[in-house]
Protein backbone atom coordinates (compact mmCIF):
# COMPACT_ATOMS: atom_id res chain seq x y z
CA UNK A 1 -76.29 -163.88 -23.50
CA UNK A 2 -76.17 -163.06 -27.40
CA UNK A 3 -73.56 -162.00 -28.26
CA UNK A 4 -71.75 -159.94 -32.05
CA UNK A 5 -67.81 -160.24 -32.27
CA UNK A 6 -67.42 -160.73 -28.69
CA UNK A 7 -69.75 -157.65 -27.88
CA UNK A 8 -72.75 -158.35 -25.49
CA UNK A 9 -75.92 -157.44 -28.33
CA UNK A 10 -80.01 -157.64 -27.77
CA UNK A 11 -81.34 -159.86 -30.55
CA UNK A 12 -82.23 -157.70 -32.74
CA UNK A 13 -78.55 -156.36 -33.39
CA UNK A 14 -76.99 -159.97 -33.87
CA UNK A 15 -79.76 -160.64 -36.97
CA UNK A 16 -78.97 -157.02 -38.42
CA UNK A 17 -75.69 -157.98 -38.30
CA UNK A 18 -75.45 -161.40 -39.05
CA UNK A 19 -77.78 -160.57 -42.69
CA UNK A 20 -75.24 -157.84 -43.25
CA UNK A 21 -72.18 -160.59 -43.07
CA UNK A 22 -74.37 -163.00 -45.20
CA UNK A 23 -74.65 -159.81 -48.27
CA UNK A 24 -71.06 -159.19 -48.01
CA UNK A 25 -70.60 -163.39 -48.36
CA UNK A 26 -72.91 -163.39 -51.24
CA UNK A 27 -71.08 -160.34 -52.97
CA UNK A 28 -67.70 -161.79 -52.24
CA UNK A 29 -68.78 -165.35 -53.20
CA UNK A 30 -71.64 -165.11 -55.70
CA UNK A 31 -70.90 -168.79 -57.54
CA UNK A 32 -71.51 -170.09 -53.37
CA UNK A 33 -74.86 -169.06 -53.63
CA UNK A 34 -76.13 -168.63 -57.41
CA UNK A 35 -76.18 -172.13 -59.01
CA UNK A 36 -75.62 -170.85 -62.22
CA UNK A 37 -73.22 -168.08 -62.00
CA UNK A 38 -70.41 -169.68 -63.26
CA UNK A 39 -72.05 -170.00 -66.45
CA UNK A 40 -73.12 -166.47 -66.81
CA UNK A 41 -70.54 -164.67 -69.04
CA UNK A 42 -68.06 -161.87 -67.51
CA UNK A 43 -70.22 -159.23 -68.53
CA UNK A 44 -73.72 -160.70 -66.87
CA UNK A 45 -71.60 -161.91 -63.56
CA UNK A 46 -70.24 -158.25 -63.26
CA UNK A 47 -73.90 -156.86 -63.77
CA UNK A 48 -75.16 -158.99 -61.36
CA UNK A 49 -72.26 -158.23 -58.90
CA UNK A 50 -73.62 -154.53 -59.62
CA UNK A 51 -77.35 -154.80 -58.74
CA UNK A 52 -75.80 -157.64 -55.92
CA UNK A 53 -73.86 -154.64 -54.58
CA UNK A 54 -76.72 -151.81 -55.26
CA UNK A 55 -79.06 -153.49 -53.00
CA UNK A 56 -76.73 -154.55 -50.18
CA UNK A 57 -75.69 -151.16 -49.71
CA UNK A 58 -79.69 -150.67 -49.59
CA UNK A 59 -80.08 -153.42 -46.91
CA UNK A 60 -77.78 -151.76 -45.12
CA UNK A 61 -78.98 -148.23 -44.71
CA UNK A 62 -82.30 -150.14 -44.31
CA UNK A 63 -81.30 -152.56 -41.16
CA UNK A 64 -79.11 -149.44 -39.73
CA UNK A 65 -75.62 -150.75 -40.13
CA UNK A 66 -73.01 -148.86 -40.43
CA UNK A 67 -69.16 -148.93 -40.69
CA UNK A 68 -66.73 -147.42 -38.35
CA UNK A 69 -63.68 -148.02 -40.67
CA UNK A 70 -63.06 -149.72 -44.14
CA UNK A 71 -59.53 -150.40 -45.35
CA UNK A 72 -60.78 -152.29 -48.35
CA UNK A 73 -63.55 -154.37 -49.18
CA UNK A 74 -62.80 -157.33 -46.47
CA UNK A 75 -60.93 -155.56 -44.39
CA UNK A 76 -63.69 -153.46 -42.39
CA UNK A 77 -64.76 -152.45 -38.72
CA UNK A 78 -68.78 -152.20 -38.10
CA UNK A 79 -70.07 -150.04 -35.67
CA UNK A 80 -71.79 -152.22 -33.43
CA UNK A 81 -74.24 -150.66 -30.60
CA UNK A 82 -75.66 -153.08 -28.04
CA UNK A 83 -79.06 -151.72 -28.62
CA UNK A 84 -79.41 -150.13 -31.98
């Protein structure tokens, strides 16, 4: 049984989902996951952060997810459909 924050999913929800968790990680932890960002000055990390967070919100529309609340940037509820 696959299963999404304890919600019974087919496949192809869980790998929507779990790219649209690994987007929000990248955006939330860029120097994780760019080797050099640390060394990019304030200016080029926020630029990046900007075309980071231009195409996740691209992603999403493109994979289908959507959010049923969001309080602030990490503190969010997805709408989750077994079958979407």
């Amino acid at each position: 049984m696959i299963q999404y924050q304890d919600k019974k999913v087919t496949a192809k929800v869980k790998a929507k989902h779990e790219i649209s968790d690994y987007l929000m990680e990248l955006f939330y932890t860029p120097e994780k996951y760019i080797a050099d960002f640390d060394n990019l000055t304030i200016k080029e990390q926020e630029e990046v952060l900007k075309h980071i967070s231009l195409f996740e919100d691209r992603i999403h529309k493109l994979l289908g997810v959507k959010f049923k609340e969001i309080h602030s940037a990490r503190n969010f509820i997805k709408s989750i459909w077994p079958n979407s």
